[in-house]
C-alpha atoms as a PDB file:
ATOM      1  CA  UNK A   1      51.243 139.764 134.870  1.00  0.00           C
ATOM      2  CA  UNK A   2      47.820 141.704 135.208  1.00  0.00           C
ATOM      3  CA  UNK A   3      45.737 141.859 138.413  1.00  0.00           C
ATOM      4  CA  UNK A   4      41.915 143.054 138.874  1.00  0.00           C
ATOM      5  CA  UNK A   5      41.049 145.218 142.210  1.00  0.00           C
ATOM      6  CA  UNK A   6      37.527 145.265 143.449  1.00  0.00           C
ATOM      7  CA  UNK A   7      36.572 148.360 141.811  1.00  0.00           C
ATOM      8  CA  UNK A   8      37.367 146.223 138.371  1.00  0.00           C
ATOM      9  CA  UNK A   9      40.509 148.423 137.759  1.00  0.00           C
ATOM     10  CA  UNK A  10      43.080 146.323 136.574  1.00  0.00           C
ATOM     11  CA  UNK A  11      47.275 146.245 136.571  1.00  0.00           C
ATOM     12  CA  UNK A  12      49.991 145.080 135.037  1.00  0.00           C
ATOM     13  CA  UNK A  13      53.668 143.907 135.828  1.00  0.00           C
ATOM     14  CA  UNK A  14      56.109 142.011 133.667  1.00  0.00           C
ATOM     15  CA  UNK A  15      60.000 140.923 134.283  1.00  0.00           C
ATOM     16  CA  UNK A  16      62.494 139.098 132.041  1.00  0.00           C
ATOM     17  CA  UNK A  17      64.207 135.993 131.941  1.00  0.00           C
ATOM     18  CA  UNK A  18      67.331 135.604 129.514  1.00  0.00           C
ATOM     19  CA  UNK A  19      67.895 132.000 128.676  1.00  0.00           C
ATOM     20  CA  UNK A  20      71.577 131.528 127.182  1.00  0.00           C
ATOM     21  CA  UNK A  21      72.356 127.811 125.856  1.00  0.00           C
ATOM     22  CA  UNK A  22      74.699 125.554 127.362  1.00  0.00           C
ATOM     23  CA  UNK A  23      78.081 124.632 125.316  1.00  0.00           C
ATOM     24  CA  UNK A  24      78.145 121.483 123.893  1.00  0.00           C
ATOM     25  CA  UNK A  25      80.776 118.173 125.636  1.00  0.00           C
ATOM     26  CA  UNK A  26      84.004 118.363 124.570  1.00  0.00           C
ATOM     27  CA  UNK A  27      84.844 115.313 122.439  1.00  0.00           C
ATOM     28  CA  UNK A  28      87.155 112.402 124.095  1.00  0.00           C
ATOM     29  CA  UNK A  29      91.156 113.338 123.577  1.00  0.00           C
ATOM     30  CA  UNK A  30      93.168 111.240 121.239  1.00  0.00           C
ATOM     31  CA  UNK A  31      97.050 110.932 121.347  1.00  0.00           C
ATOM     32  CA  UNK A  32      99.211 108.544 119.292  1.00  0.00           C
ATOM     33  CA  UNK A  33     103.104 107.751 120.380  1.00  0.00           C
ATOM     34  CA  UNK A  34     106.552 106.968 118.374  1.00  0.00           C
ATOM     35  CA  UNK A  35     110.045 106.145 119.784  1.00  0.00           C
ATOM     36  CA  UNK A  36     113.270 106.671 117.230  1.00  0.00           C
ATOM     37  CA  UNK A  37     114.677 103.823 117.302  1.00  0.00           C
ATOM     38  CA  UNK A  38     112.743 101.722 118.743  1.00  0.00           C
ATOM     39  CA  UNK A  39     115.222  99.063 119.615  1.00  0.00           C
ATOM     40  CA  UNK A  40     118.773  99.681 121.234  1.00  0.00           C
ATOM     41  CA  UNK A  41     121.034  98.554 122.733  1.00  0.00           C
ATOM     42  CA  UNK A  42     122.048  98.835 126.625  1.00  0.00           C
ATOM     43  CA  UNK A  43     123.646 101.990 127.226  1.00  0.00           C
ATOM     44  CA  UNK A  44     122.200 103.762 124.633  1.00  0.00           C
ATOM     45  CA  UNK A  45     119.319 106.600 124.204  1.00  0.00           C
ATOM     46  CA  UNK A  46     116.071 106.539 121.966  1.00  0.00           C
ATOM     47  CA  UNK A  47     113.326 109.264 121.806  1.00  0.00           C
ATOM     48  CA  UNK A  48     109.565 109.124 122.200  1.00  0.00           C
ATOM     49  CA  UNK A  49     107.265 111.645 120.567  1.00  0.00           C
ATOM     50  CA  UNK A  50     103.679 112.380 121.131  1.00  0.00           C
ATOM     51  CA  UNK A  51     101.121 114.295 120.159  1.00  0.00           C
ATOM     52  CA  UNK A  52      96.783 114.622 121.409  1.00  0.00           C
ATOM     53  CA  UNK A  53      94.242 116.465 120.197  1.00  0.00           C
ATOM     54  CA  UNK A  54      91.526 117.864 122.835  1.00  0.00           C
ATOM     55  CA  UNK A  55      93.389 117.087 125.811  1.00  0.00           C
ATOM     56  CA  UNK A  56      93.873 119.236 129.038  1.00  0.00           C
ATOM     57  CA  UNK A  57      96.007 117.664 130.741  1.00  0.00           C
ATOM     58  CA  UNK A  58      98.927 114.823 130.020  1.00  0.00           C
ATOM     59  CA  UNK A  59     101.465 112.383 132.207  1.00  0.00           C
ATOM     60  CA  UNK A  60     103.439 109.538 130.543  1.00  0.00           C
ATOM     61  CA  UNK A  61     104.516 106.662 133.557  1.00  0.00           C
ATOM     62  CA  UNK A  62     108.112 104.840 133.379  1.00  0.00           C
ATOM     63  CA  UNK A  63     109.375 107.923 135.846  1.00  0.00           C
ATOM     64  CA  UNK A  64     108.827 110.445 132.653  1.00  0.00           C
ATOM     65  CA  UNK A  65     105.792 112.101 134.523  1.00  0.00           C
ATOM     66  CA  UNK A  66     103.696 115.437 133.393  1.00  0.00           C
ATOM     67  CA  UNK A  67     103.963 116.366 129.825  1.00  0.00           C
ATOM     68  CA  UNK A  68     102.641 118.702 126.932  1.00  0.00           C
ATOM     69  CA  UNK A  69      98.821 117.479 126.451  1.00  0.00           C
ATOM     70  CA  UNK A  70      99.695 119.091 122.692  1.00  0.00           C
ATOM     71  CA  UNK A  71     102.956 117.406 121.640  1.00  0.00           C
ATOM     72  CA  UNK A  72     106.109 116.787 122.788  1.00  0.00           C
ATOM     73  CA  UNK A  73     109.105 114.765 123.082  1.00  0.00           C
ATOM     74  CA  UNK A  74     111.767 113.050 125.514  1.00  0.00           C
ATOM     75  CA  UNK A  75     115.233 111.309 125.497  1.00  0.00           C
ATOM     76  CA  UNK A  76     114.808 108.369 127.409  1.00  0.00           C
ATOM     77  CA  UNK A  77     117.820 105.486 128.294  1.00  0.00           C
ATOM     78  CA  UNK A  78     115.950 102.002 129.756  1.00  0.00           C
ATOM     79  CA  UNK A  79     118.519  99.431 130.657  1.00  0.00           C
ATOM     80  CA  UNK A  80     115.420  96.529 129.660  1.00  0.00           C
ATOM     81  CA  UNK A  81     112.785  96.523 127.252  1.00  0.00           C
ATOM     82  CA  UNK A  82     110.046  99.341 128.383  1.00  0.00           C
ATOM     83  CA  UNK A  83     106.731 100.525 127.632  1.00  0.00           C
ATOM     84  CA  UNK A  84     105.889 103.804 127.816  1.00  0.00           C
ATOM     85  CA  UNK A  85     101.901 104.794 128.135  1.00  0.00           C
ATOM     86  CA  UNK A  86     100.738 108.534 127.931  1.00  0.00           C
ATOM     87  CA  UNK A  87      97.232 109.090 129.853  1.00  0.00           C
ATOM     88  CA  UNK A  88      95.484 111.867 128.235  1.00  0.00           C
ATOM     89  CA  UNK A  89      92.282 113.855 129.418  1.00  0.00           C
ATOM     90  CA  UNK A  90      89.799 116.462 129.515  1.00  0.00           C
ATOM     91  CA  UNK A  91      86.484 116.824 131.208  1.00  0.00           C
ATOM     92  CA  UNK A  92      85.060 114.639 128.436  1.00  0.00           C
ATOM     93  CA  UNK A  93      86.904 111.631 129.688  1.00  0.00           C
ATOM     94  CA  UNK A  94      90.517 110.277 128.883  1.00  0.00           C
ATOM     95  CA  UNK A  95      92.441 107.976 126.827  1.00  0.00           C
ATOM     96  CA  UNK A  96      95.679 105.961 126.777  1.00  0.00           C
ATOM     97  CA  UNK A  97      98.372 105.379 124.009  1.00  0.00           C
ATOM     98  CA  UNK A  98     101.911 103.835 124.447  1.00  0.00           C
ATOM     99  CA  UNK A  99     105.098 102.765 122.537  1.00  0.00           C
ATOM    100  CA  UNK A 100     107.407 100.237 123.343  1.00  0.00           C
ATOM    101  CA  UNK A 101     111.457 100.432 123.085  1.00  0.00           C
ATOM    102  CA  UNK A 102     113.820  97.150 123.099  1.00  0.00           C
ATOM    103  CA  UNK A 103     116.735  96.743 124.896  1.00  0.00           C
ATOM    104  CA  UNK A 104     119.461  94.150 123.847  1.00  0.00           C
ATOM    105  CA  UNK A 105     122.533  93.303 125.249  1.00  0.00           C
ATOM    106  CA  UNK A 106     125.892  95.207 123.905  1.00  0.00           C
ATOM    107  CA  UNK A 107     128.044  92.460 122.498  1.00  0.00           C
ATOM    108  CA  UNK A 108     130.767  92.107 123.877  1.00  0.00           C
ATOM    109  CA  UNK A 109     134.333  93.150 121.488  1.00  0.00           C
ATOM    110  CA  UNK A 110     136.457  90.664 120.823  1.00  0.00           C
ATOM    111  CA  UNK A 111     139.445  89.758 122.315  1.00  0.00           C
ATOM    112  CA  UNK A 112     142.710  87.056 121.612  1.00  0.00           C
ATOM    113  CA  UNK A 113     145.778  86.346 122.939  1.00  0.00           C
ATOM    114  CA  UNK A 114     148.961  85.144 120.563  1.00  0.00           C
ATOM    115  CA  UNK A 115     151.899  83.645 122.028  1.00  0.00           C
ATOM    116  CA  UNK A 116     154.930  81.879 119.959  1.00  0.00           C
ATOM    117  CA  UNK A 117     157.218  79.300 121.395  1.00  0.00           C
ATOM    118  CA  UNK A 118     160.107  79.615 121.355  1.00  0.00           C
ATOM    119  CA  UNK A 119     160.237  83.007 121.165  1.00  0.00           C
ATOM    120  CA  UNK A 120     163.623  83.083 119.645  1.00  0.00           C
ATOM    121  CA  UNK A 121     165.199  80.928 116.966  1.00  0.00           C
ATOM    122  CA  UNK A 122     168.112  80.849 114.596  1.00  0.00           C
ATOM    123  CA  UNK A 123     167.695  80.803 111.288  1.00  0.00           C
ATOM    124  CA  UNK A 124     166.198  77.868 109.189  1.00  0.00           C
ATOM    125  CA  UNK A 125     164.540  76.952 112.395  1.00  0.00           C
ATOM    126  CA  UNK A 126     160.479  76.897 113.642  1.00  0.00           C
ATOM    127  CA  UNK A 127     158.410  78.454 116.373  1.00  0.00           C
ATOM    128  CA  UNK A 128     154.712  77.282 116.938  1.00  0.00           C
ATOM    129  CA  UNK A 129     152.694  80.410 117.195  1.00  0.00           C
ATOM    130  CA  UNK A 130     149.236  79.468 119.448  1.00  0.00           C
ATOM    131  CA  UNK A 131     146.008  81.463 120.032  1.00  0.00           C
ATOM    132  CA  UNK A 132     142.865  81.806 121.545  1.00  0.00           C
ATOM    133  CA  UNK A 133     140.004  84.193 120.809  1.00  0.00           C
ATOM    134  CA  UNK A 134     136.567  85.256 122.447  1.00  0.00           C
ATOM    135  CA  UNK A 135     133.306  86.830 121.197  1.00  0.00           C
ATOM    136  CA  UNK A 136     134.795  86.479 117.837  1.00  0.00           C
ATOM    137  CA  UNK A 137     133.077  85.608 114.575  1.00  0.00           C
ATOM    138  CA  UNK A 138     136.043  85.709 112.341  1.00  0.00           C
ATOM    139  CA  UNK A 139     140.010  85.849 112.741  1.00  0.00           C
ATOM    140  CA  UNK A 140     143.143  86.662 111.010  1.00  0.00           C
ATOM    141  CA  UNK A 141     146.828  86.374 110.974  1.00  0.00           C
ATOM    142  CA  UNK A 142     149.120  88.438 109.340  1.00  0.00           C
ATOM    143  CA  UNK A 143     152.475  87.850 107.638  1.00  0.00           C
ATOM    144  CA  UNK A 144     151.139  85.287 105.522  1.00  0.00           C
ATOM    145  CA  UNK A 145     149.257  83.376 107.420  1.00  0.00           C
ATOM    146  CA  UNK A 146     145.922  84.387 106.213  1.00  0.00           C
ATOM    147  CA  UNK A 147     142.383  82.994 108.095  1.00  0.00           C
ATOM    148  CA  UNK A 148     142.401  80.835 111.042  1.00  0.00           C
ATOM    149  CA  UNK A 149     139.820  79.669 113.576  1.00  0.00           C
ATOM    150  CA  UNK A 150     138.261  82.612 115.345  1.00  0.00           C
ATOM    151  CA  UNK A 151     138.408  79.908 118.816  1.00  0.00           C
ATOM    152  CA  UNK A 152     141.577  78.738 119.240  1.00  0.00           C
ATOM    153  CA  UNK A 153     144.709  76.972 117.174  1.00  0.00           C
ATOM    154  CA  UNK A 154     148.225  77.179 115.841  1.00  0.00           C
ATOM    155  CA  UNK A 155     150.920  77.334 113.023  1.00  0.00           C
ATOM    156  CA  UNK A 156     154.323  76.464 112.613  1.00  0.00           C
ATOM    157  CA  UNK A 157     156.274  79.439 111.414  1.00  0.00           C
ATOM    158  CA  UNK A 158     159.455  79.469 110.001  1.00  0.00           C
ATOM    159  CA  UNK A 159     160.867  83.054 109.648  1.00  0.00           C
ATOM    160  CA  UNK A 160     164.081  84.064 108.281  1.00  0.00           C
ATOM    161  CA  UNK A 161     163.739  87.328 110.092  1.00  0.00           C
ATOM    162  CA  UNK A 162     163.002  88.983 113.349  1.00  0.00           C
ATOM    163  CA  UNK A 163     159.244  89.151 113.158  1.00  0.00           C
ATOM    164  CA  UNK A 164     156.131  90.080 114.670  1.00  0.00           C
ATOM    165  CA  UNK A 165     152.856  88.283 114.048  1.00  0.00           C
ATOM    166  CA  UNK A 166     149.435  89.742 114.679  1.00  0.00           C
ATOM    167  CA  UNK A 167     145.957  88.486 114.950  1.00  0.00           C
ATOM    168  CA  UNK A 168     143.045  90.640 113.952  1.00  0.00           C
ATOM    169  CA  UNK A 169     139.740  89.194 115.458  1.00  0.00           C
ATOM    170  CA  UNK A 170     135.885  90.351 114.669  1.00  0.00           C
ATOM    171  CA  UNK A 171     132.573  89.932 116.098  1.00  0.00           C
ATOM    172  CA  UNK A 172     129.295  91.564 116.301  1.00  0.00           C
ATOM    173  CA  UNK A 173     130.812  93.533 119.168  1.00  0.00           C
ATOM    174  CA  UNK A 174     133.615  95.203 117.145  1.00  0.00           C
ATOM    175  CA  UNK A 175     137.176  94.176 117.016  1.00  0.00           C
ATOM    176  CA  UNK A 176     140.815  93.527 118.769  1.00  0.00           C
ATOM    177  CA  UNK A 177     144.078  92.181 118.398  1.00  0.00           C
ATOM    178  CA  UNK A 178     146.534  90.360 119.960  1.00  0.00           C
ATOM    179  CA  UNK A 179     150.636  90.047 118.697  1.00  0.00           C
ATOM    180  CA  UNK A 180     153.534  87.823 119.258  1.00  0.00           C
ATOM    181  CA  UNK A 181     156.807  88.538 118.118  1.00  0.00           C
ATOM    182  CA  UNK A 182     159.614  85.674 116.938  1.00  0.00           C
ATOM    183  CA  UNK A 183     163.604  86.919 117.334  1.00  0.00           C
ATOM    184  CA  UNK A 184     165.425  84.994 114.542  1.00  0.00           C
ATOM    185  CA  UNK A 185     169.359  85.311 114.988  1.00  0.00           C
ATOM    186  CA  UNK A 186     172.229  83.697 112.930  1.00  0.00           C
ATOM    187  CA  UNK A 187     174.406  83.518 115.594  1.00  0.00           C
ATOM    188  CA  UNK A 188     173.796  80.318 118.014  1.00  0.00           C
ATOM    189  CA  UNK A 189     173.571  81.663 121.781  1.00  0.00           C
ATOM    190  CA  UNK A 190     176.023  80.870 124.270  1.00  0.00           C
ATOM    191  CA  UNK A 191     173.132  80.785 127.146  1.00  0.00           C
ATOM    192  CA  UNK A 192     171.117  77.775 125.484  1.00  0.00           C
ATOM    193  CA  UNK A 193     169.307  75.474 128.588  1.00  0.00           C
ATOM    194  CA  UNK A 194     171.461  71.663 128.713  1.00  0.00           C
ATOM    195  CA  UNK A 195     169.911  69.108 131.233  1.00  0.00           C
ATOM    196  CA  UNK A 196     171.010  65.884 132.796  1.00  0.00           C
ATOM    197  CA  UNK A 197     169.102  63.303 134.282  1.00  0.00           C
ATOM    198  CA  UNK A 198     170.027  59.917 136.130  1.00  0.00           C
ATOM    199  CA  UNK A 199     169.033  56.962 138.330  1.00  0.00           C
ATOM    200  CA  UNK A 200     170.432  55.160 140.820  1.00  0.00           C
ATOM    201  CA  UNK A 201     170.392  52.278 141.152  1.00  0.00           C
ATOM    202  CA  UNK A 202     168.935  51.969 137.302  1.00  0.00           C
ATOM    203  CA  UNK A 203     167.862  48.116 138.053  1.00  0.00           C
ATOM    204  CA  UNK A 204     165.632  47.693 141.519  1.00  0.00           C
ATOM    205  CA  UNK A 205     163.357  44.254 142.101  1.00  0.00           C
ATOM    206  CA  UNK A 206     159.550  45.810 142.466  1.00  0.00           C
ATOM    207  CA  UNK A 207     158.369  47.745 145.831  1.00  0.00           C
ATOM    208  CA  UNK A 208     162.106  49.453 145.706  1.00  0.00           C
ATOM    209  CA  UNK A 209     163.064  52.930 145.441  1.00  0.00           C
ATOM    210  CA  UNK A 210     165.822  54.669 143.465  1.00  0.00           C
ATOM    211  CA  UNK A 211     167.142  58.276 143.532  1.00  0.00           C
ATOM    212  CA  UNK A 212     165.800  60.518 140.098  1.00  0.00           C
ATOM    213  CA  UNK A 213     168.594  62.940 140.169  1.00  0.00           C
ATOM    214  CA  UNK A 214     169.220  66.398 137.265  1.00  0.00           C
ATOM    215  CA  UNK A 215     171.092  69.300 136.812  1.00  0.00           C
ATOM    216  CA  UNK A 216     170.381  71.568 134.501  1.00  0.00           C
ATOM    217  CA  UNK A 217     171.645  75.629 133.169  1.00  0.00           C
ATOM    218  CA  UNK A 218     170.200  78.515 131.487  1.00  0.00           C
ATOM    219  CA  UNK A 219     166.763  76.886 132.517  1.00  0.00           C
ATOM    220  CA  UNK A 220     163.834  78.541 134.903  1.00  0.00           C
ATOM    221  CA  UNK A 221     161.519  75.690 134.701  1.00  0.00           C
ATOM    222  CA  UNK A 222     160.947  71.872 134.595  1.00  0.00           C
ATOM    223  CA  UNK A 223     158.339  69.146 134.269  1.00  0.00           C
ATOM    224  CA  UNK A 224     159.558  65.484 134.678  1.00  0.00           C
ATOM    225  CA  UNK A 225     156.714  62.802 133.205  1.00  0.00           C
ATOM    226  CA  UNK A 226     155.774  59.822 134.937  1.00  0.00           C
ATOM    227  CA  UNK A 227     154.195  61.600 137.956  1.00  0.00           C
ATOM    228  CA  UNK A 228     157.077  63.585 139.122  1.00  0.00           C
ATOM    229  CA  UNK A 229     155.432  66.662 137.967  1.00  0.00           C
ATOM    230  CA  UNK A 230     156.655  70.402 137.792  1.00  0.00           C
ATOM    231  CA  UNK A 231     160.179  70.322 140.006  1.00  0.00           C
ATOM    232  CA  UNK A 232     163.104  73.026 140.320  1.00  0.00           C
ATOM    233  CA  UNK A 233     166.036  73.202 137.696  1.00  0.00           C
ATOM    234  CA  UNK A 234     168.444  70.853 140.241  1.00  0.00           C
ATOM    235  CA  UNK A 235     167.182  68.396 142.410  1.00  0.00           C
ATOM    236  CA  UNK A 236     166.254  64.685 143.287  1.00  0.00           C
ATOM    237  CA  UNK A 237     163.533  62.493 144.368  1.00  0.00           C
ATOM    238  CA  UNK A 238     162.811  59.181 145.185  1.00  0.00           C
ATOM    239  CA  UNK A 239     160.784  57.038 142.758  1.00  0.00           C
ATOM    240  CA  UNK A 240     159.234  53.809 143.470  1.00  0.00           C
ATOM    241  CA  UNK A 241     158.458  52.600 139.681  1.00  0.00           C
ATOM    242  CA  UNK A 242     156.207  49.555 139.498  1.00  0.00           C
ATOM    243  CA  UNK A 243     157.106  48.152 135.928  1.00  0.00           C
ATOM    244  CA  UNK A 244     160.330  49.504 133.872  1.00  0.00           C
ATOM    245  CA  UNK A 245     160.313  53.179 133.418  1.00  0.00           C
ATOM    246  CA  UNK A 246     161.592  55.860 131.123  1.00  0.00           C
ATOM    247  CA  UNK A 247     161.565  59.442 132.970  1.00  0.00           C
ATOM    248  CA  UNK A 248     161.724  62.470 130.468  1.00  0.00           C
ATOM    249  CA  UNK A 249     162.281  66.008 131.359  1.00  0.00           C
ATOM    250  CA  UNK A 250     161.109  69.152 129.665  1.00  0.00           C
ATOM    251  CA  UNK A 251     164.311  71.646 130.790  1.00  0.00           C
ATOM    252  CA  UNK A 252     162.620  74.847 129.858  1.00  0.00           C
ATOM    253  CA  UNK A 253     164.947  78.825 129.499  1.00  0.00           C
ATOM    254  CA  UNK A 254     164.557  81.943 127.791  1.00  0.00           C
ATOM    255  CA  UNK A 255     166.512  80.418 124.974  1.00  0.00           C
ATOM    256  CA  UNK A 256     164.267  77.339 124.163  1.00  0.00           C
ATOM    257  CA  UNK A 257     163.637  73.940 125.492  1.00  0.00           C
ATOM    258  CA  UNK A 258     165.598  70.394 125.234  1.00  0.00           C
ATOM    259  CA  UNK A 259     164.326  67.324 126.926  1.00  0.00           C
ATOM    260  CA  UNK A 260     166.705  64.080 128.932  1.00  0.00           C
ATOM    261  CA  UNK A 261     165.821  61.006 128.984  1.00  0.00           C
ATOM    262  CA  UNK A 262     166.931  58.185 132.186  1.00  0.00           C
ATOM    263  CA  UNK A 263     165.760  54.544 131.990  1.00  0.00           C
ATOM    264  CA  UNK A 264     164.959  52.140 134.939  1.00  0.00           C
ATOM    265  CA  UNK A 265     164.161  48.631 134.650  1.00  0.00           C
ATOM    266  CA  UNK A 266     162.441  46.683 137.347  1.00  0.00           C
ATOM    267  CA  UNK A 267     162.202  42.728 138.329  1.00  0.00           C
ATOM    268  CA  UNK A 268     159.636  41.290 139.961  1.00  0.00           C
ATOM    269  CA  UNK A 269     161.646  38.071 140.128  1.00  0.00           C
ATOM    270  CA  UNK A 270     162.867  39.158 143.808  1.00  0.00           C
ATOM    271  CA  UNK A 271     166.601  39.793 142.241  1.00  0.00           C
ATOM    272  CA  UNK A 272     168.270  42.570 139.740  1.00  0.00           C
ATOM    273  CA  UNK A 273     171.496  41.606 138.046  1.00  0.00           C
ATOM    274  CA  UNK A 274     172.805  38.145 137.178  1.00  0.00           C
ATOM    275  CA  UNK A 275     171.324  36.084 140.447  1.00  0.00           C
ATOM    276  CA  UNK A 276     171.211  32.543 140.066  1.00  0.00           C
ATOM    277  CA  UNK A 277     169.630  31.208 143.273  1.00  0.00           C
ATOM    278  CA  UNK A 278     167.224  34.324 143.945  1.00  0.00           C
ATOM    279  CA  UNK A 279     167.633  37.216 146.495  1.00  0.00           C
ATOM    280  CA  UNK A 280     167.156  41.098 146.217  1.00  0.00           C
ATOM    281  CA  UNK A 281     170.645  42.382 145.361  1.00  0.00           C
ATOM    282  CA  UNK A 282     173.265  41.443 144.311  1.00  0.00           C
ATOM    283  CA  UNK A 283     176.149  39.236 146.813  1.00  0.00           C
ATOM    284  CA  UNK A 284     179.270  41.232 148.170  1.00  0.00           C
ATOM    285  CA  UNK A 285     182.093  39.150 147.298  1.00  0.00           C
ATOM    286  CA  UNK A 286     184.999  39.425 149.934  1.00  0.00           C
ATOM    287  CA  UNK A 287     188.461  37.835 149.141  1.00  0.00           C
ATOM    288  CA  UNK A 288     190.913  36.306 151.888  1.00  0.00           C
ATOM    289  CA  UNK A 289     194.210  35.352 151.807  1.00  0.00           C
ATOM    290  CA  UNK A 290     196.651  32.950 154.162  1.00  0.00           C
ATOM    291  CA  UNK A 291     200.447  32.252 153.689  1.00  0.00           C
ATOM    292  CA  UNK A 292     202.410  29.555 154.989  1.00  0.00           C
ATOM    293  CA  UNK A 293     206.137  29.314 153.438  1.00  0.00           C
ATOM    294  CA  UNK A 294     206.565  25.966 151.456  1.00  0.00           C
ATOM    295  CA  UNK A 295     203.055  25.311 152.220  1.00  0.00           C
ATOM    296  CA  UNK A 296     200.034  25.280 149.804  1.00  0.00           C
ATOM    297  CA  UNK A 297     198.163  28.672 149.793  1.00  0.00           C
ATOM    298  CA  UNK A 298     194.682  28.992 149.800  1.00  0.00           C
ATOM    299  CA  UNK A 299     192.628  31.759 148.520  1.00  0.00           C
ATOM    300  CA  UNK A 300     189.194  31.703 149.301  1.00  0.00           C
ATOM    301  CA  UNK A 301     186.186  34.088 148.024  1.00  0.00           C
ATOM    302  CA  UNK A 302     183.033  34.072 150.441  1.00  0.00           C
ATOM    303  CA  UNK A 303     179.629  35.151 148.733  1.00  0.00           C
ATOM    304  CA  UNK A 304     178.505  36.881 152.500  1.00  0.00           C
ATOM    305  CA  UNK A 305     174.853  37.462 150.810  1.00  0.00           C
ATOM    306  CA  UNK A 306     173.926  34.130 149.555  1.00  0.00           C
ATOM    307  CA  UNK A 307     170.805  33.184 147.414  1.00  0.00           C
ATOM    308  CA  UNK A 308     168.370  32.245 149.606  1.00  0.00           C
ATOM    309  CA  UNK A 309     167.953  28.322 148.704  1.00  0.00           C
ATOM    310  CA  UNK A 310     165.468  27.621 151.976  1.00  0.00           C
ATOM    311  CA  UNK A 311     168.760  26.027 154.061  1.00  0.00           C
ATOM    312  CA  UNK A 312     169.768  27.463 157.051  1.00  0.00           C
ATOM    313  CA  UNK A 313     173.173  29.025 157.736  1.00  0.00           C
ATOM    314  CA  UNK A 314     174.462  28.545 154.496  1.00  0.00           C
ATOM    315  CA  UNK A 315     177.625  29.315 153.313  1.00  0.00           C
ATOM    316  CA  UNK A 316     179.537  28.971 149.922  1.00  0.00           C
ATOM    317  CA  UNK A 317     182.830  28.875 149.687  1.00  0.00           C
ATOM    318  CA  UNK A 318     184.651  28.819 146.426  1.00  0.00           C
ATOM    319  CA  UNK A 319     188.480  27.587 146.777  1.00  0.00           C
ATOM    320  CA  UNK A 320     189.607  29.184 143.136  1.00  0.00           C
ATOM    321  CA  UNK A 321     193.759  29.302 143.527  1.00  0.00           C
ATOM    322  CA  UNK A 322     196.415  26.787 145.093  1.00  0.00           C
ATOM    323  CA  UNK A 323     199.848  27.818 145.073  1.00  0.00           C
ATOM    324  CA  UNK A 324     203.201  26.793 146.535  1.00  0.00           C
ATOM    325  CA  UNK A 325     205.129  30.043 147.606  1.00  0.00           C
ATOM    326  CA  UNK A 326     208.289  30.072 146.352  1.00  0.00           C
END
C-alpha cells in the first residue's frame, strides 16, 4: 500500500494473504452384499458378507445393527424369509445394498407303525402284518417282503419261525422304522380263547325280545355284529330283531381270535311255532284225569291259550282216550 503526505513524501505498507485450496468431495460409498447359502431351512444358520468402498460409517437393519463400513461378516438364523439392507455413508451422501436369505420349512422325518395279528401262530399257519406311514416317500419291508405303499397296507405272512418284521420308511425329512414281531410255536397252546353264544327264545313273532347270552375263556375282548357292539367276555342282552337274524361274535385273547355264530328267526304272522288258528306263542297244553270203577274214563287235554278265532270265551276240548278200568 503507498500513501502521499502533504509535503509529497510518500510510504509504503504491505501484508500477506496465503490462499490454500479446498479438498475436493469425497465420491458417494458403494457396498455390495452375499449370504452363504442363501436358502435354508428353519433352524438353521447362513452368513452375510459385505464389503464398501468410501464409506464412514455402516448399520445393516433385521436387529444386526452397526457394522464395519470396510467389510465384514455375520452369522445370522431367521425363522422366515429375510432381507437384509446395509446403509452406507460418508459426507458425500449414502447408499443402500441388501441380500435376501430363504427360509423353508424342515420336513418332517418319517414315521410308521407295524402291527401283526395274531401275534402268535403255530406252524403252517398266517398272521396279517398291517401298517401305516407318514411324511414318507418310499417304504420297505424286510424278510422278504420287499416294497410296499409308503401310506398304509398289509401282507399275509406265513413264517415257519419266530420272526420279526421291520419297515424302513423315507422321505425328504430323513428316515424311521417301525417292527412287529410273529411267535411261531409247534406246540398248540392250552390257553386258546373258545366262545359260546345263544338265544332264547330262538323263534319270537316281530316287536319281541329274546335274551343274547355268551361265555367265553382265555379272551379280553369282544364285538358282537348286528348292533350289539363291543361287550365284556360273559354277559347278556336283550335284542329286539326286526327280520331273522344271525348274531356273530369276534371272541378276541392273547392267543388269537375265533368267532360264534346264534340264529333267530322272526314271524310277523302274530305266531312262532306250528299255530294253526293265530296267536303269539305257543298253547300250554294241560292234561286231566277222572276215575270211576267200571265206569268209562275220560281223559281230557285243554289248550288254556287258544288261537284267537274272534269268538268269545272259547274253549277246546279234545276227548283223546276212553277206557273201562279194569
Amino acid at each position: 500500500m503507498t500513501v502521499t503526505g502533504a509535503n509529497g513524501r510518500t510510504g509504503t505498507c504491505s501484508t500477506t494473504v496465503t490462499v490454500t485450496a479446498l479438498p475436493p468431495n469425497p465420491p458417494v460409498p458403494t457396498c455390495s452384499m452375499t449370504a452363504n447359502p442363501t436358502s435354508i431351512q428353519t433352524g438353521s444358520s447362513s452368513n452375510i458378507a459385505w464389503t464398501a468402498s468410501d464409506a464412514t460409517s455402516a448399520v445393516i437393519n433385521q436387529g444386526v445393527g452397526s457394522v464395519s463400513p470396510i467389510s465384514g461378516s455375520r452369522t445370522v438364523s431367521p425363522t422366515t424369509t429375510t432381507t437384509y439392507t446395509g446403509t452406507f455413508t460418508n459426507t458425500a451422501g449414502g447408499v443402500t445394498c441388501s441380500v435376501t436369505v430363504t427360509v423353508s420349512a424342515t420336513p418332517p422325518t418319517p414315521s410308521c407303525t407295524l402291527t401283526a395279528s395274531p401275534s402268535s401262530i403255530q406252524t403252517g399257519s398266517s398272521s396279517d402284518i398291517a401298517w401305516t406311514a407318514s411324511d414318507a416317500t418310499s417304504a420297505v419291508i424286510n424278510q422278504g417282503v420287499g416294497s410296499v405303499s409308503p401310506i398304509s397296507g398289509s401282507r399275509t405272512v406265513s413264517p415257519t419261525a419266530t420272526i420279526t418284521y421291520t419297515m424302513t420308511v423315507t422321505g425328504t425329512g430323513g428316515t424311521g422304522t417301525c417292527s412287529a414281531t410273529i411267535a411261531v410255536s409247534s406246540t398248540p397252546p392250552s390257553n386258546n380263547p373258545t366262545c359260546s353264544l345263544t338265544v332264547n327264545p330262538n323263534a319270537v313273532v316281530r316287536g319281541n325280545s329274546a335274551t343274547l347270552s355268551w361265555t367265553s375263556t382265555n379272551v379280553t375282548s369282544v364285538i358282537i355284529d348286528n348292533g350289539v357292539g363291543s361287550v365284556s367276555p360273559n354277559d347278556s342282552i336283550s335284542v329286539t330283531p326286526n327280520d331273522a337274524t344271525t348274531y356273530t361274535g369276534n371272541f378276541t385273547g392273547p392267543n388269537g381270535t375265533v368267532n360264534c355264530s346264534i340264529s333267530i328267526s322272526v314271524s310277523t304272522s302274530g305266531c312262532v311255532g306250528s299255530c294253526g288258528g293265530g296267536g303269539s306263542n305257543p298253547p300250554t297244553v294241560n292234561l286231566a284225569s277222572s276215575y270211576l270203577p267200571q265206569e268209562p274214563t275220560s281223559t281230557f287235554i285243554y289248550l288254556n291259550q287258544v288261537p284267537y278265532t274272534g269268538l268269545k270265551g272259547e274253549e277246546v276240548v279234545i276227548k283223546q282216550i276212553f277206557f273201562m278200568a279194569n
